[in-house]
Protein backbone atom coordinates (compact mmCIF):
# COMPACT_ATOMS: atom_id res chain seq x y z
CA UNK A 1 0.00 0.00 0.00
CA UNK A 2 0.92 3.48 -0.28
CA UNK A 3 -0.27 6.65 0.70
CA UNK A 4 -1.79 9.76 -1.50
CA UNK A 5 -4.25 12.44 -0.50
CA UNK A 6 -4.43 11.00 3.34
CA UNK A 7 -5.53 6.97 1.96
CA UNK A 8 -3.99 4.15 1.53
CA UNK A 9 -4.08 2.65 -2.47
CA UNK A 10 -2.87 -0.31 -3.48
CA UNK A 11 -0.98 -0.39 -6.58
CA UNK A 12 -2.57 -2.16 -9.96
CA UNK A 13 -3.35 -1.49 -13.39
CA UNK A 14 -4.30 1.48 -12.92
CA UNK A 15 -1.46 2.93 -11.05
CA UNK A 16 1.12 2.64 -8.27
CA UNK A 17 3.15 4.77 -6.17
CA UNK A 18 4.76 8.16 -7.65
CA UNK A 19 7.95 9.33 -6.55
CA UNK A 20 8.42 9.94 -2.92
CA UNK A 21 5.74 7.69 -2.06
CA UNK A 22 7.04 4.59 -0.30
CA UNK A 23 4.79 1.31 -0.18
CA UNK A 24 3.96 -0.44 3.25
CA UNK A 25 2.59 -3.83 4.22
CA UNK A 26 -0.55 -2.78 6.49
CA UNK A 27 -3.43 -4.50 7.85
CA UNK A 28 -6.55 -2.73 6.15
CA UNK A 29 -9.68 -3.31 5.21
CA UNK A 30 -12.05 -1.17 2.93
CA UNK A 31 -15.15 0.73 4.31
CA UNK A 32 -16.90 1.56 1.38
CA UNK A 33 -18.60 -0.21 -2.07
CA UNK A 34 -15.86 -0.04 -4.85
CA UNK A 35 -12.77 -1.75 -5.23
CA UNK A 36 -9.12 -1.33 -4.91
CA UNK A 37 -9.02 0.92 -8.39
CA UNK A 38 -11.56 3.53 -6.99
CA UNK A 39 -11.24 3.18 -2.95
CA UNK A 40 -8.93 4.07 -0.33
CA UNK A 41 -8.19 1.28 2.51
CA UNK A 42 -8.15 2.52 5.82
CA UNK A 43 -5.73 1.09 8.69
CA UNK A 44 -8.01 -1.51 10.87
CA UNK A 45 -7.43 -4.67 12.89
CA UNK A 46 -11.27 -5.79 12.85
CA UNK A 47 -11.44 -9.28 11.73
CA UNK A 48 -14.79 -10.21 12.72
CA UNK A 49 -17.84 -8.61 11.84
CA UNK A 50 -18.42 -7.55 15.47
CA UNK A 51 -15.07 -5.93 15.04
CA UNK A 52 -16.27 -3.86 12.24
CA UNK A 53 -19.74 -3.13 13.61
CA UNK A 54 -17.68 -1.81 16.49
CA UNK A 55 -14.92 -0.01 14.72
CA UNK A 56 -17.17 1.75 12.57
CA UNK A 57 -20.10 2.89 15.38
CA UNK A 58 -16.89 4.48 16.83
CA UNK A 59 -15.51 6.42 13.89
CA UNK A 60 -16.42 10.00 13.37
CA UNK A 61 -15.58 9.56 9.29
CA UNK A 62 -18.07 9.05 6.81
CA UNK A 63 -17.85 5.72 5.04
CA UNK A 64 -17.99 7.25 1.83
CA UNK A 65 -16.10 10.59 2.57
CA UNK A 66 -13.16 9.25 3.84
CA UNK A 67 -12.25 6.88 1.47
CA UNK A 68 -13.62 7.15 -2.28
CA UNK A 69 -9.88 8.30 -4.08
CA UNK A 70 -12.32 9.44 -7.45
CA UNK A 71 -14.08 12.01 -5.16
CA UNK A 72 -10.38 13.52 -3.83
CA UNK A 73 -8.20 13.02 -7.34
CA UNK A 74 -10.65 14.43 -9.67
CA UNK A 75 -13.93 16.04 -10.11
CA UNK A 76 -14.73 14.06 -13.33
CA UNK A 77 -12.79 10.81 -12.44
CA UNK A 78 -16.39 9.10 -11.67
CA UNK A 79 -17.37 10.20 -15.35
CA UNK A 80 -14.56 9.00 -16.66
CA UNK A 81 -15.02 5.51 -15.40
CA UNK A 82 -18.19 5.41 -16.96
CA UNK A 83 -16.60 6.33 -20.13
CA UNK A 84 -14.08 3.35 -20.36
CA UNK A 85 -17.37 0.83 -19.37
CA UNK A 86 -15.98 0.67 -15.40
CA UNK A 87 -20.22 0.37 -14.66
């Protein structure tokens, strides 16, 4: 994983770390619908669903706010996905 605009990406085919950005082994999990191309991981050690029911009650971050990368890299990047058949 590696860090941009305050989330944590994971690198694939559709882009990796940029210089200066260093790449981590974390435990994560993601808190919102989307996948790794589109969504930012957050840092979490739940691994029960209790443990996420509980970790999320107690976070003051939206679900979706915190963690969708199209909404913080760019204004059109949902369109965009559209366009190249990503729905």
């Amino acid at each position: 994983m590696f860090q941009r605009a305050g989330m944590w990406l994971t690198a694939g085919e559709w882009g990796g770390p940029k210089d200066g950005e260093t790449v981590e082994k974390r435990l994560v999990r993601y808190r919102t619908v989307g996948d790794m191309s589109c969504t930012g991981a957050v840092d979490s050690d739940a691994v029960t669903l209790d443990d996420v029911i509980a970790e999320i009650a107690a976070s003051r971050l939206t679900e979706r706010g915190a963690t969708r990368a199209d909404d913080k890299m760019s204004e059109a990047a949902m369109e965009d996905r559209k366009r190249e058949g990503y729905f």
